[in-house]
C-alpha atoms as a PDB file:
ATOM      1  CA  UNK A   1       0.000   0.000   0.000  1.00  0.00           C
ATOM      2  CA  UNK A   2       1.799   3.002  -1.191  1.00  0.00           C
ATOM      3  CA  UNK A   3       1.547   6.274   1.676  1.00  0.00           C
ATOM      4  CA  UNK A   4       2.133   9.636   0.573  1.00  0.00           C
ATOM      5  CA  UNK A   5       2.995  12.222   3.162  1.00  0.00           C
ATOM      6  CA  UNK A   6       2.707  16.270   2.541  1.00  0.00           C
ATOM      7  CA  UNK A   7       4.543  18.269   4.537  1.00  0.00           C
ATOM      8  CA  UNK A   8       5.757  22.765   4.581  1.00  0.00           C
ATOM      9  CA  UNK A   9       2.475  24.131   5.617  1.00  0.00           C
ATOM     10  CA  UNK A  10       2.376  27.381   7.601  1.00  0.00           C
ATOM     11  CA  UNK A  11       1.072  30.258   8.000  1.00  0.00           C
ATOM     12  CA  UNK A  12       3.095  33.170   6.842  1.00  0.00           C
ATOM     13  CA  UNK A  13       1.719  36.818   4.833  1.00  0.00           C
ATOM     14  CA  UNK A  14       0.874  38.162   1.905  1.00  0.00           C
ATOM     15  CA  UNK A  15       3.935  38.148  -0.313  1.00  0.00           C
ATOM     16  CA  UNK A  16       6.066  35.772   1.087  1.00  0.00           C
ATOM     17  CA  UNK A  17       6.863  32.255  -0.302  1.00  0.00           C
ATOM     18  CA  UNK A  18       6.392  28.553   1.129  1.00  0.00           C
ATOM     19  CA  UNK A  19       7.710  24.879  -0.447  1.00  0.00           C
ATOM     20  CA  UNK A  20       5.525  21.980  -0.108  1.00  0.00           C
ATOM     21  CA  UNK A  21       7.118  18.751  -0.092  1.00  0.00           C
ATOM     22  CA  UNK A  22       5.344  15.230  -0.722  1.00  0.00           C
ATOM     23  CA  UNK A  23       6.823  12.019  -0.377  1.00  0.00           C
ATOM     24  CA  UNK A  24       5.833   8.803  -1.072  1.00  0.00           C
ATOM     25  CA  UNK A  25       6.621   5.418  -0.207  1.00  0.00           C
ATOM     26  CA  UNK A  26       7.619   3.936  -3.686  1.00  0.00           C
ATOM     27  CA  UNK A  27      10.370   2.796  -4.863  1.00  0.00           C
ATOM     28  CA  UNK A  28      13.116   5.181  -6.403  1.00  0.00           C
ATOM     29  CA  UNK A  29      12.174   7.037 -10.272  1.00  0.00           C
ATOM     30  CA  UNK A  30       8.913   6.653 -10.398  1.00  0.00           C
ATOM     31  CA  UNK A  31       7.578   8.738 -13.407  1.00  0.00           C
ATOM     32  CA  UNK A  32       3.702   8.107 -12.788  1.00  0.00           C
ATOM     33  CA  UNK A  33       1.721  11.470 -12.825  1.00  0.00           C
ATOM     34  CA  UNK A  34       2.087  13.368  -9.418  1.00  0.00           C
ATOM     35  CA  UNK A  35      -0.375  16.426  -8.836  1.00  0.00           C
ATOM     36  CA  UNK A  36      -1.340  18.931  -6.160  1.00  0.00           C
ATOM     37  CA  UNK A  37      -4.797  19.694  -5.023  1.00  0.00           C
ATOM     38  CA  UNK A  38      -6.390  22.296  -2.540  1.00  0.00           C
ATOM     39  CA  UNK A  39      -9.030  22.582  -0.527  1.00  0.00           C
ATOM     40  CA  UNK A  40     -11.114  25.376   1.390  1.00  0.00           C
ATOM     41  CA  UNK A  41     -13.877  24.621   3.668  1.00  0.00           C
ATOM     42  CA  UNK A  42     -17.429  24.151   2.158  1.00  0.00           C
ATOM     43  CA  UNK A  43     -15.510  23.748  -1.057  1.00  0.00           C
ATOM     44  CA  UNK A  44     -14.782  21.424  -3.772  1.00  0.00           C
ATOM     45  CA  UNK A  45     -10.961  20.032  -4.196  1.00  0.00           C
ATOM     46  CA  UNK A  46      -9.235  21.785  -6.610  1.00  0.00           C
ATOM     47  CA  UNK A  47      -6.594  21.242  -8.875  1.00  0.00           C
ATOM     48  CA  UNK A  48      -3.003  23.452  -8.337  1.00  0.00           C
ATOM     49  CA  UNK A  49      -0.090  21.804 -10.228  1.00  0.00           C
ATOM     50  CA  UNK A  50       0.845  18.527 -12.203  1.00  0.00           C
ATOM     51  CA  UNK A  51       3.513  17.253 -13.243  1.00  0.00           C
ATOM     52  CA  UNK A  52       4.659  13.826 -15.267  1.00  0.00           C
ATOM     53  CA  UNK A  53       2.729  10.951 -16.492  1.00  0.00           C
ATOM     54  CA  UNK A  54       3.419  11.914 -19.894  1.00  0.00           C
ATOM     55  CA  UNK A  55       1.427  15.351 -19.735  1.00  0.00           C
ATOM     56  CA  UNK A  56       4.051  17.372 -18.793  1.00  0.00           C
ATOM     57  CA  UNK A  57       3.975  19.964 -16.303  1.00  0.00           C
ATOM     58  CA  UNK A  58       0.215  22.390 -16.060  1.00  0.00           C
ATOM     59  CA  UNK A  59      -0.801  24.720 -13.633  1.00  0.00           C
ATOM     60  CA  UNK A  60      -4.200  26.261 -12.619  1.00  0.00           C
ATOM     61  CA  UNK A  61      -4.896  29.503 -14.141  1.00  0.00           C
ATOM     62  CA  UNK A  62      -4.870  31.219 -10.622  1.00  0.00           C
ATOM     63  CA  UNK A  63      -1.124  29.976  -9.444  1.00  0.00           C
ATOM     64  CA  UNK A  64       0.308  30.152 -12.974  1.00  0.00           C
ATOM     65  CA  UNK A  65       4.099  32.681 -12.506  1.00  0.00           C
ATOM     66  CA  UNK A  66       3.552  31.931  -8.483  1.00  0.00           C
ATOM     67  CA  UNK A  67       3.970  28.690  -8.223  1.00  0.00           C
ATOM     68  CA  UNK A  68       6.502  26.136  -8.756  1.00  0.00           C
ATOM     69  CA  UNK A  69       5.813  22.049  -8.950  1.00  0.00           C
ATOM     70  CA  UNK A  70       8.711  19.668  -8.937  1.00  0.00           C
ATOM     71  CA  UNK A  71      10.111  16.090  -8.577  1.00  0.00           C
ATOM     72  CA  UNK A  72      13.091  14.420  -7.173  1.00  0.00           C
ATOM     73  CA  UNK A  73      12.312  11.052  -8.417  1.00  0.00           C
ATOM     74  CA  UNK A  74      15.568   9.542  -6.970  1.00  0.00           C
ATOM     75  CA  UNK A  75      13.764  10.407  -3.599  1.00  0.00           C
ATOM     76  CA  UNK A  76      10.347   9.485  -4.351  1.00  0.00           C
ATOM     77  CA  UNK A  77       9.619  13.192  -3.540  1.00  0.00           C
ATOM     78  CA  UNK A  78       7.983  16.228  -5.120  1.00  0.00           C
ATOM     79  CA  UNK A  79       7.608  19.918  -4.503  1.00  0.00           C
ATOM     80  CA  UNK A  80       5.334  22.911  -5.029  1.00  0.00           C
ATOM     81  CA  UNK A  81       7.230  25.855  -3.946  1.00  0.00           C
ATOM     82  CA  UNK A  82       4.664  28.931  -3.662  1.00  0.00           C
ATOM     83  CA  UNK A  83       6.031  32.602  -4.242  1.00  0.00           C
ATOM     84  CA  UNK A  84       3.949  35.535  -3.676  1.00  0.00           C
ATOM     85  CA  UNK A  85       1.110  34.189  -1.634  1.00  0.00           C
ATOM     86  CA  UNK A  86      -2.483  35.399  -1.116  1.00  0.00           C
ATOM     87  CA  UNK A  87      -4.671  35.553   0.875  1.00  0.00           C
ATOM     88  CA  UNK A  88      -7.080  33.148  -1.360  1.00  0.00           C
ATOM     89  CA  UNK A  89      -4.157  30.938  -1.238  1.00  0.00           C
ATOM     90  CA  UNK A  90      -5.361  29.607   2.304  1.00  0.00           C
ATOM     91  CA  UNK A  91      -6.214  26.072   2.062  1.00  0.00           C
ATOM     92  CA  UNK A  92      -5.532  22.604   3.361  1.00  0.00           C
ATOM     93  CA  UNK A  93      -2.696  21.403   0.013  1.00  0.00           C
ATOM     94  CA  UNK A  94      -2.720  17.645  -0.914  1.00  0.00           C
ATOM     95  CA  UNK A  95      -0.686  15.299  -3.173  1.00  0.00           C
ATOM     96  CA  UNK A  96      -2.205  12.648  -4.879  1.00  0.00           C
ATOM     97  CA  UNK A  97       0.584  10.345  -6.169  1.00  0.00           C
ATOM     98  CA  UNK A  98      -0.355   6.782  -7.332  1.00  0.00           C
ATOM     99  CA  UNK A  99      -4.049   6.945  -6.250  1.00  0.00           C
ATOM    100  CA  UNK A 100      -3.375   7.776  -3.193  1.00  0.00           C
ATOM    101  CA  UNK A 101      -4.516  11.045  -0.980  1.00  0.00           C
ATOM    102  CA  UNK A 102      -1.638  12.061   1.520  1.00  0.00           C
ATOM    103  CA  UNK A 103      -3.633  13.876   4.796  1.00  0.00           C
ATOM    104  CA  UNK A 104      -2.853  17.184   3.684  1.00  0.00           C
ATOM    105  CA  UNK A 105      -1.084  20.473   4.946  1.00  0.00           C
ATOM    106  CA  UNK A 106      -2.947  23.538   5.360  1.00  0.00           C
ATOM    107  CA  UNK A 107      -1.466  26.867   4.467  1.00  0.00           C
ATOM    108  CA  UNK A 108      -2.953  30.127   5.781  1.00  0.00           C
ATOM    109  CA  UNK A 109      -1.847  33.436   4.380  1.00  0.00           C
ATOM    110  CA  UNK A 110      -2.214  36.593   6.479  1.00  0.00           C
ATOM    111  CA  UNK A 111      -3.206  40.146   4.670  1.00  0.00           C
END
């Protein structure tokens, strides 16, 4: 049963910059399709950043110049690295590698 664990939340203000990491318990290079979701109360998941499975790297609209989304496949690990965050960037971040949900890490961004 593969895990996947997010970690790099915090809570920091407007403007300043945070890196989420995500590993996963796989083995080494890996090159299946890794992506990052969010998630605000009363609201549906939604989709930030992918990046392999033979599509490349696409971001949403709303993070596209801000955000940054990664892999270190020789450590079973990805990144998003956030720049500039807003406000409306609050939410609880998730990777979903393999399948599989990791629990999440919320980032909340002061104005």
């Amino acid at each position: 049963q593969v895990q996947v664990v997010e970690s790099g939340g915090g809570v920091v203000q407007a403007g300043e910059s945070l890196k989420l990491s995500c590993v996963a318990s796989i083995a080494p290079f890996d090159i299946s399709a890794i992506a990052w979701y969010r998630q605000t109360p009363g609201k549906e998941r939604e989709l930030v950043a992918t990046i392999g499975g033979g599509a490349g790297i696409r971001y949403a609209d709303s993070v596209k110049g801000r955000f940054t989304i990664s892999r270190e496949n020789v450590k079973s690990t990805a990144y998003l690295r956030m720049t500039n965050l807003q406000p409306d960037d609050t939410a609880v971040y998730y990777c979903h590698w393999r399948g599989v949900w990791g629990q999440g890490t919320q980032v909340t961004v002061s104005s």
